[in-house]
C-alpha atoms as a PDB file:
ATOM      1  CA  UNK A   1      30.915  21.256  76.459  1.00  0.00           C
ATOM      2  CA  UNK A   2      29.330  17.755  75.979  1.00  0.00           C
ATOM      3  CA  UNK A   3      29.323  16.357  72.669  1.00  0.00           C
ATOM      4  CA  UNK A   4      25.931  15.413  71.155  1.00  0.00           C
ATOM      5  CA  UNK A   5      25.206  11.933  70.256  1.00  0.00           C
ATOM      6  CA  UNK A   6      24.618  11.650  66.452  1.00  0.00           C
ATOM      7  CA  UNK A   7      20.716  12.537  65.195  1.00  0.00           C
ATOM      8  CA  UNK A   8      19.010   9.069  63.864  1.00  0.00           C
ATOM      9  CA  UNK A   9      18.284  11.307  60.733  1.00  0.00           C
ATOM     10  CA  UNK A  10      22.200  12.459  60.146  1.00  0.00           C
ATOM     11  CA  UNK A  11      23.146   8.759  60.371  1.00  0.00           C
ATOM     12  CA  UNK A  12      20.543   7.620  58.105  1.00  0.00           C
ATOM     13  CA  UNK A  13      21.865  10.189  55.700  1.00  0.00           C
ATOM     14  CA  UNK A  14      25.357   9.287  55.988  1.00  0.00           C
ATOM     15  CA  UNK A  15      24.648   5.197  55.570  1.00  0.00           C
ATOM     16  CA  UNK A  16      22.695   6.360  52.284  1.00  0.00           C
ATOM     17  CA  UNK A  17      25.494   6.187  49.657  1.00  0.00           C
ATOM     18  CA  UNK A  18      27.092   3.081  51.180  1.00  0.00           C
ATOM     19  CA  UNK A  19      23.613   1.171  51.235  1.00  0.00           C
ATOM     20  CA  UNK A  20      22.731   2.001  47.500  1.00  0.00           C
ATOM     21  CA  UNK A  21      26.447   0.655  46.635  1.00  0.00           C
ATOM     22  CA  UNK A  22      25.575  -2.594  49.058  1.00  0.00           C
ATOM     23  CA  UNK A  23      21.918  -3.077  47.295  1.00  0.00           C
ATOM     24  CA  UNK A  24      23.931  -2.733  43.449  1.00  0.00           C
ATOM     25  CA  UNK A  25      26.311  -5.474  44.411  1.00  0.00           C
ATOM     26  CA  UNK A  26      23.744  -7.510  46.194  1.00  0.00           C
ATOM     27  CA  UNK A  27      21.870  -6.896  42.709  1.00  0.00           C
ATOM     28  CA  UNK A  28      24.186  -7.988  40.218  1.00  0.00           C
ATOM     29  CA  UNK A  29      25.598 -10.776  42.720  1.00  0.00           C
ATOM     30  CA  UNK A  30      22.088 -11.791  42.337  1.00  0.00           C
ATOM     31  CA  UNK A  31      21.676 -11.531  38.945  1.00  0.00           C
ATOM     32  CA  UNK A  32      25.030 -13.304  38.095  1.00  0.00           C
ATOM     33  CA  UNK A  33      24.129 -15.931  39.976  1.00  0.00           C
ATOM     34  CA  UNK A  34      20.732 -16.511  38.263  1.00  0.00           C
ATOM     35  CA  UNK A  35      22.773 -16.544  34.935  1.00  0.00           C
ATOM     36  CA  UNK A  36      21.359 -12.976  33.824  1.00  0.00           C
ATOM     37  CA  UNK A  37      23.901 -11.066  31.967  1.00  0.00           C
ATOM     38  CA  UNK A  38      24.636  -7.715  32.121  1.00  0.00           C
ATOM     39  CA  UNK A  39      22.465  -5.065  30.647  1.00  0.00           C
ATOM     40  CA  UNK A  40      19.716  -7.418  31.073  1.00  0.00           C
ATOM     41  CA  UNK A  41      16.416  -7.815  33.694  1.00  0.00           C
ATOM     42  CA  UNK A  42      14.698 -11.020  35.185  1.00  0.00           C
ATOM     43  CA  UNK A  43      11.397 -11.527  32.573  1.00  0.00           C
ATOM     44  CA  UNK A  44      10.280 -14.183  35.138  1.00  0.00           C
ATOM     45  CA  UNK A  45       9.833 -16.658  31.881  1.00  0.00           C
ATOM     46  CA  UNK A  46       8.594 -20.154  31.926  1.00  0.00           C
ATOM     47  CA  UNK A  47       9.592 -21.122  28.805  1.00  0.00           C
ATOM     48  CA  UNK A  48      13.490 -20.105  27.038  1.00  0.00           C
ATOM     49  CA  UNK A  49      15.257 -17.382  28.567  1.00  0.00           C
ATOM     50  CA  UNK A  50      14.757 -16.199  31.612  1.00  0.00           C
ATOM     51  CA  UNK A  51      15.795 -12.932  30.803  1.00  0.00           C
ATOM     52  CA  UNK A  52      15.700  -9.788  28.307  1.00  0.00           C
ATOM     53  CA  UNK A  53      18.141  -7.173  27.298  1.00  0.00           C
ATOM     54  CA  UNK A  54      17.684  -3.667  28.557  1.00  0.00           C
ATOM     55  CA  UNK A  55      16.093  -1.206  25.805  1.00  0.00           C
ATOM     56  CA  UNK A  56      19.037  -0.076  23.765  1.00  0.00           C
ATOM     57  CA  UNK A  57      20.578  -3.255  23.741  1.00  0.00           C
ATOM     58  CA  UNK A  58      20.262  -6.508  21.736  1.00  0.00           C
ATOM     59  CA  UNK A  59      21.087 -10.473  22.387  1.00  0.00           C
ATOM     60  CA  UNK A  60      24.285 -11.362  20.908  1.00  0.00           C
ATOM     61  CA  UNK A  61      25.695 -14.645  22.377  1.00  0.00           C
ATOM     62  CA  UNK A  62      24.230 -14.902  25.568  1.00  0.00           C
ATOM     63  CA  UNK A  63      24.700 -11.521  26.412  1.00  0.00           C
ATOM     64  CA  UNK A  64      23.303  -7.768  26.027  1.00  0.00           C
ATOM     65  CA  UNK A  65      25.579  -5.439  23.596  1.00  0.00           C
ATOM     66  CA  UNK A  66      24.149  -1.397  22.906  1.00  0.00           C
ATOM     67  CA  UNK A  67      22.728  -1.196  19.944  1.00  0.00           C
ATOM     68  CA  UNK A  68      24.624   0.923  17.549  1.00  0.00           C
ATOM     69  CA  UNK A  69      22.458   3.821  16.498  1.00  0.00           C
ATOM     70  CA  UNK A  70      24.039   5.660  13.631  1.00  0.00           C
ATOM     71  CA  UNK A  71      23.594   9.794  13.040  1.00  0.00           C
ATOM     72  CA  UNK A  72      20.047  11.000  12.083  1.00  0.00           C
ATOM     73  CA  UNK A  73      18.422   7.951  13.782  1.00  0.00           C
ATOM     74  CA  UNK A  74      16.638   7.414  17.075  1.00  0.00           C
ATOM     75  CA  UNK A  75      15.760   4.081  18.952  1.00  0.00           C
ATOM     76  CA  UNK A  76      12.014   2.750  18.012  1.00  0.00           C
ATOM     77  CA  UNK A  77       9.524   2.122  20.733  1.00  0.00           C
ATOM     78  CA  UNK A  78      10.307  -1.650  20.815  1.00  0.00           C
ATOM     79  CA  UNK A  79      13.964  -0.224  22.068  1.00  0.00           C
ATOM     80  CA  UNK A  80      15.269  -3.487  19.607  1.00  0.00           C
ATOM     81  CA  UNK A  81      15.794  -1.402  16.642  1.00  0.00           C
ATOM     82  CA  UNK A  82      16.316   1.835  15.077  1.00  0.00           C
ATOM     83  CA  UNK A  83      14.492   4.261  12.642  1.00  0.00           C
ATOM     84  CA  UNK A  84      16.178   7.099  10.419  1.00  0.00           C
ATOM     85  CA  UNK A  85      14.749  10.472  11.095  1.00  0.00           C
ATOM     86  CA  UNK A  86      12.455  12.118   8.724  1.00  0.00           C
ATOM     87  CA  UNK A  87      14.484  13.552   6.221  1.00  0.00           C
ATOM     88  CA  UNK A  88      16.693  10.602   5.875  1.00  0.00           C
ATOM     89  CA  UNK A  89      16.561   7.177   4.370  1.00  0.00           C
ATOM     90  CA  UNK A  90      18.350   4.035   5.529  1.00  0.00           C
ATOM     91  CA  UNK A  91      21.302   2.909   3.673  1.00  0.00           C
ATOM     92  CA  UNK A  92      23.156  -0.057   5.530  1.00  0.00           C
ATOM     93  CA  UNK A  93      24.861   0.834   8.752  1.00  0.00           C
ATOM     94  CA  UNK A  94      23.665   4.655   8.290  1.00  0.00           C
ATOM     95  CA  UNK A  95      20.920   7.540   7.360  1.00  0.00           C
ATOM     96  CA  UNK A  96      21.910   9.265   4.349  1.00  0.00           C
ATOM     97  CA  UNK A  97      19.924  12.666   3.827  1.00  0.00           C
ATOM     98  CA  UNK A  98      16.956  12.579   1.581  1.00  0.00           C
ATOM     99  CA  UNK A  99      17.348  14.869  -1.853  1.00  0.00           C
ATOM    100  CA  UNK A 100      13.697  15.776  -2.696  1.00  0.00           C
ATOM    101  CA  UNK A 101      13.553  17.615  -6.288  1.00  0.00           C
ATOM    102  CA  UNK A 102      11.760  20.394  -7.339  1.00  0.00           C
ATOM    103  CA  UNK A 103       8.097  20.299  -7.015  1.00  0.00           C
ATOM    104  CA  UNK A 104       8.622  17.536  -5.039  1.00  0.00           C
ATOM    105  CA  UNK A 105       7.411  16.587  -0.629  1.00  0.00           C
ATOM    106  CA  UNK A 106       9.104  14.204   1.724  1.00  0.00           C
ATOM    107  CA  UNK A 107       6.778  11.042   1.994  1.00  0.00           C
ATOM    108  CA  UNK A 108       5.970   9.248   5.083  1.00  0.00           C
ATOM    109  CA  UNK A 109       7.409   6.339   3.649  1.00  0.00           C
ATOM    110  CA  UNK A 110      11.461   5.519   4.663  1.00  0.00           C
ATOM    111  CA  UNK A 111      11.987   3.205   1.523  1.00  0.00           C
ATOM    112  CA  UNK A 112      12.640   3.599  -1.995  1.00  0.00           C
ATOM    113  CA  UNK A 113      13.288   7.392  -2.937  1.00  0.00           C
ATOM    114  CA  UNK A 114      11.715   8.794   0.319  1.00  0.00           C
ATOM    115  CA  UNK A 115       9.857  11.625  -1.601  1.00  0.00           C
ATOM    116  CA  UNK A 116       6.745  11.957  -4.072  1.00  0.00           C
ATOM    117  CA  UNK A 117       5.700  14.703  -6.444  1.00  0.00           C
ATOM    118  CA  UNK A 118       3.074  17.458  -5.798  1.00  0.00           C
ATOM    119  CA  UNK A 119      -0.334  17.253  -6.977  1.00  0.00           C
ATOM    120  CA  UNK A 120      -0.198  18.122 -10.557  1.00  0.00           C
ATOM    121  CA  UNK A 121       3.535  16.795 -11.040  1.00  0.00           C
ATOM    122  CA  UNK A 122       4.105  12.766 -11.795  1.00  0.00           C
ATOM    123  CA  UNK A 123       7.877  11.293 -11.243  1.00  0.00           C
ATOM    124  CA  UNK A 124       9.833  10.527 -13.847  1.00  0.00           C
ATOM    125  CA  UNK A 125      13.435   9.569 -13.123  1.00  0.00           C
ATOM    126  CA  UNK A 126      15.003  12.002 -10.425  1.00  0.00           C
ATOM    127  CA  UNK A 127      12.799  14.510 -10.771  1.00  0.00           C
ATOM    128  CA  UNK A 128       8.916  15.548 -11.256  1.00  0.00           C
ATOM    129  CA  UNK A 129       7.543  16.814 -14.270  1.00  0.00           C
ATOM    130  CA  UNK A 130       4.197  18.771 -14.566  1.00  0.00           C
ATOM    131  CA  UNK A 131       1.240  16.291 -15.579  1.00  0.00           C
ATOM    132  CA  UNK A 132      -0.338  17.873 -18.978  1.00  0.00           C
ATOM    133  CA  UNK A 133      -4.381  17.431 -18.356  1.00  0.00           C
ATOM    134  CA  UNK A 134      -5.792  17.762 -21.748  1.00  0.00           C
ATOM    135  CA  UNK A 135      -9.492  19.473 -22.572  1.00  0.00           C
ATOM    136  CA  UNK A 136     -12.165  17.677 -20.588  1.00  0.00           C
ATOM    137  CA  UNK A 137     -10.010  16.258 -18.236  1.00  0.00           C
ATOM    138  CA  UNK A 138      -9.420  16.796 -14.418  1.00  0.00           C
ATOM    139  CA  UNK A 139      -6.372  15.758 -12.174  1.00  0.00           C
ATOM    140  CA  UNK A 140      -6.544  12.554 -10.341  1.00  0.00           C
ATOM    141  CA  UNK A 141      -5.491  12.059  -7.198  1.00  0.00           C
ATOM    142  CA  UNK A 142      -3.638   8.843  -8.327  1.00  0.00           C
ATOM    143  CA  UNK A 143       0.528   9.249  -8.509  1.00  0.00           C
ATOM    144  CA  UNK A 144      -0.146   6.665 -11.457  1.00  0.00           C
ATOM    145  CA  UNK A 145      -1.409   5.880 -14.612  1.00  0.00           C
ATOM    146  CA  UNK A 146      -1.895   9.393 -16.612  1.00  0.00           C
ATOM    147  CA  UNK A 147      -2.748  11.593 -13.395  1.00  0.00           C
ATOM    148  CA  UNK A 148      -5.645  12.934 -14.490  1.00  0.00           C
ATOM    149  CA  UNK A 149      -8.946  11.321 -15.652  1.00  0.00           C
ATOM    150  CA  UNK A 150     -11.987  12.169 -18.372  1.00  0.00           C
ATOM    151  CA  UNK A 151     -14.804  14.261 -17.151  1.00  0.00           C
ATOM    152  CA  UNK A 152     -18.737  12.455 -16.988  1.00  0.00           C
ATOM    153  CA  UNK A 153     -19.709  12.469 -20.580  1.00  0.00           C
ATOM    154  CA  UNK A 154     -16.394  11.727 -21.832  1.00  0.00           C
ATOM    155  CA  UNK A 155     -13.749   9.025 -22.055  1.00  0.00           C
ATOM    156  CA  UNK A 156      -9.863   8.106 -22.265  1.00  0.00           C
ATOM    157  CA  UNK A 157      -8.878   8.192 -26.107  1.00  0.00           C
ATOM    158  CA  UNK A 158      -4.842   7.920 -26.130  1.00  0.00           C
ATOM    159  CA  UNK A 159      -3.964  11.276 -24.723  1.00  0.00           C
ATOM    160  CA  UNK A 160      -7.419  12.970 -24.788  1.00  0.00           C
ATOM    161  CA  UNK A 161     -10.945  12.502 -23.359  1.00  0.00           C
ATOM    162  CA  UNK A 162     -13.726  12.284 -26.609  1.00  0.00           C
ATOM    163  CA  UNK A 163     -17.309  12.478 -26.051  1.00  0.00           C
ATOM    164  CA  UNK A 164     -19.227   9.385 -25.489  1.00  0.00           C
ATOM    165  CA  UNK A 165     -22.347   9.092 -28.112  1.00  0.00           C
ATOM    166  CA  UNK A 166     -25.022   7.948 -26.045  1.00  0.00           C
ATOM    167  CA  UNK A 167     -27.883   6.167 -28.524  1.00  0.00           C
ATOM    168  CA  UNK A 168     -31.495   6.609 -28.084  1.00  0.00           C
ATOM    169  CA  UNK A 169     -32.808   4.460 -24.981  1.00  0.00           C
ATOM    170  CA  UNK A 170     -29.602   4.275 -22.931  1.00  0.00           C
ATOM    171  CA  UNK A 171     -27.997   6.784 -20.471  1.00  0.00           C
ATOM    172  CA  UNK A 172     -24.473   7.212 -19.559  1.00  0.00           C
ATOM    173  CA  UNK A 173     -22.593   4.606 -17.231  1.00  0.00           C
ATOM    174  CA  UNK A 174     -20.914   5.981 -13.961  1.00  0.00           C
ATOM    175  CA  UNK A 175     -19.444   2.016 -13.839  1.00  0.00           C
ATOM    176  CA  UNK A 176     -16.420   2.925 -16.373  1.00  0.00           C
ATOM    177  CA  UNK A 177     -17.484   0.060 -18.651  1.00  0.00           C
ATOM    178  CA  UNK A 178     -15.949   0.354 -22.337  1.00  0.00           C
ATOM    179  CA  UNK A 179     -18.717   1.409 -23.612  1.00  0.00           C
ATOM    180  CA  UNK A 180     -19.335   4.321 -21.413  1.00  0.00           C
ATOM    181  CA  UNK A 181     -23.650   3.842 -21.577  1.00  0.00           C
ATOM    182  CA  UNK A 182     -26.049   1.193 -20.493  1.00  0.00           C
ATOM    183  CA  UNK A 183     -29.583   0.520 -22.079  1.00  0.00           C
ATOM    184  CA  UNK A 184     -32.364   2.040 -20.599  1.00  0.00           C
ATOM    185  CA  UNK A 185     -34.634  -1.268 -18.697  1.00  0.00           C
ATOM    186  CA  UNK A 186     -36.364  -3.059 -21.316  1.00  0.00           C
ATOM    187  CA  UNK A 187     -34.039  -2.626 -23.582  1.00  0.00           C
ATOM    188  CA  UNK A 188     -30.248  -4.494 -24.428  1.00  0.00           C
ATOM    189  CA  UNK A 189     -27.335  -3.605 -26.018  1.00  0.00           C
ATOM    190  CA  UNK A 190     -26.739  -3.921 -30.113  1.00  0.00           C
ATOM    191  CA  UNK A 191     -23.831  -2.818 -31.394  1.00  0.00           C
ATOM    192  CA  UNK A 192     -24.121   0.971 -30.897  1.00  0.00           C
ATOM    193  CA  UNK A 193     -27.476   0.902 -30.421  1.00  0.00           C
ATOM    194  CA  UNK A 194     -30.253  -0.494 -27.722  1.00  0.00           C
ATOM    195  CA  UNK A 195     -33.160  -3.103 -28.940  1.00  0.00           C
ATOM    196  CA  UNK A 196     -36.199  -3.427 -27.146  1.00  0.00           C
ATOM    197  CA  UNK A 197     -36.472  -6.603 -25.461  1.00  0.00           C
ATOM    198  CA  UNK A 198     -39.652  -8.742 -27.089  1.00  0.00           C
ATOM    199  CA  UNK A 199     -40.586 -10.874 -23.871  1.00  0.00           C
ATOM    200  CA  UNK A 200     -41.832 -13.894 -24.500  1.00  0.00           C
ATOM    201  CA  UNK A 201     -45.398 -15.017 -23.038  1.00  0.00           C
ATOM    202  CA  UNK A 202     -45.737 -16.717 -19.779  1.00  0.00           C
ATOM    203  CA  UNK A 203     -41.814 -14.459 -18.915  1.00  0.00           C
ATOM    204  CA  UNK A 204     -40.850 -11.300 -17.656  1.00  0.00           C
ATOM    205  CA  UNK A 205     -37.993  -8.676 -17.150  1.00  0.00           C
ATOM    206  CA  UNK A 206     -35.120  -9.988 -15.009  1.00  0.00           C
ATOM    207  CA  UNK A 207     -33.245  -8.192 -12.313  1.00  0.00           C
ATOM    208  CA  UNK A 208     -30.742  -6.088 -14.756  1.00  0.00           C
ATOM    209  CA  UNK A 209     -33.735  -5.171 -17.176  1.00  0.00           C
ATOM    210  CA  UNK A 210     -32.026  -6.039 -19.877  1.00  0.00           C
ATOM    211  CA  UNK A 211     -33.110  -9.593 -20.429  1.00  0.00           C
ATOM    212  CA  UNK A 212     -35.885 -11.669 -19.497  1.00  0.00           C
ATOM    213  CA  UNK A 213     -36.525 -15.041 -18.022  1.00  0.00           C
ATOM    214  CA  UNK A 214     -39.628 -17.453 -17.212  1.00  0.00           C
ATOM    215  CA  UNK A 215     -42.333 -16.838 -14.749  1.00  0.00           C
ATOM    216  CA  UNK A 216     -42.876 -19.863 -12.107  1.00  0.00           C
ATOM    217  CA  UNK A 217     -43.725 -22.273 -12.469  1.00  0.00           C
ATOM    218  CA  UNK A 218     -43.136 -21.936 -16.065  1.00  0.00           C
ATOM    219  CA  UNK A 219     -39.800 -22.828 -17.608  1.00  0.00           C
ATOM    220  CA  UNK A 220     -37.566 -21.710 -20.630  1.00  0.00           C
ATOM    221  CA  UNK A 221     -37.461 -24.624 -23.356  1.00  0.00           C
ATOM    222  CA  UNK A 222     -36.554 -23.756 -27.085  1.00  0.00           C
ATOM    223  CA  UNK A 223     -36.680 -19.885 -26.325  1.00  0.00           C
ATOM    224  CA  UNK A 224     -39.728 -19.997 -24.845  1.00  0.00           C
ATOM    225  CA  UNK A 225     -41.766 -20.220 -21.596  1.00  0.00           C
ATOM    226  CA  UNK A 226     -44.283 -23.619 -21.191  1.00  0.00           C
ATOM    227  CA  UNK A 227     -45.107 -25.648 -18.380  1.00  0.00           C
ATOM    228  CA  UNK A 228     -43.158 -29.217 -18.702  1.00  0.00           C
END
């Protein structure tokens, strides 16, 4: 029986292996000889090197080493660097798991403790304690301060939240000043009390309402308005 000459097909199957191996060493013959070390790629720079280190390796003397990633970490996107998993906070060389105390949430945050307190609950020390709102009072949504904060018609005192005595001609001040009320316009503040403005002739209210200044093209000269 006559033999069969080999199929193109068969051949080009058999070669397969042997010509990846060829291309490799063809490849890092190449790359040697461009001065790229290994675990590195051409970046086709114009300027410094003309290479960069695979991801999961870094530069360390003219060469590529893999980046040591320690337990409970993963490589971050830039491949340069890694990031502690969630749960776990860096501490030198390693991720060291994250105790979170009662009444207490992992934060998004991988510094300092790694955890913050529920709403309601403020962090003292290791642990969080519940925030005590007094009467008139609401929590905040601050972490800081006092945690909680005076309803309208009231403000901070120390530890509680005291009415605010609004005089007659004023109304009370969503701005938070001291005070906690603004005169009505036309009128400025006197101690605990609001005075109606006496406007000068030849003037008129300003902007705020609580003062006055000259009407053009008259001008202000010893408290009063006159033409110069």
């Amino acid at each position: 029986m006559k033999k069969r000459p080999p199929q193109p097909l068969a051949i080009r199957l058999a070669l397969g292996p042997v010509l990846l191996v060829i291309l490799a060493v063809i490849t890092v013959t190449a790359s040697q000889a461009a001065g790229i070390p290994d675990n590195a790629y051409s970046s086709n720079a114009k300027y410094g090197k003309s290479w960069q280190c695979h991801r999961g390796y870094v530069e360390r003397n003219d060469s590529c080493v893999k980046l040591a990633v320690p337990e409970n970490a993963y490589l971050r996107s830039s491949g340069e660097r890694w990031q502690c998993e969630r749960g776990f906070r860096k501490e030198q060389d390693r991720c060291i798991a994250i105790t979170v105390p009662a009444n207490g949430i992992l934060s998004d945050s991988t510094y300092s403790s790694g955890w913050i307190c529920e709403r309601g609950y403020r962090a003292v020390g290791e642990s969080c304690v519940a925030i005590v709102v007094p009467a008139h009072a609401y929590l905040s949504n601050s972490a800081y301060d006092k945690g909680w904060l005076c309803e309208r018609g009231y403000q901070m005192d120390g530890n509680q939240c005291v009415a605010i005595k609004v005089p007659e001609h004023a109304y009370l001040d969503d701005a938070g000043r001291q005070r906690g009320w603004v005169c009505e316009r036309g009128y400025r503040a006197d101690g605990d009390s609001c005075q109606q403005i006496k406007v000068p002739k030849n003037a008129h209210l300003d902007y705020s309402g609580n003062g006055w200044v000259c009407t053009q093209p008259y001008q202000l000269i010893d408290q009063t308005c006159q033409l110069r």
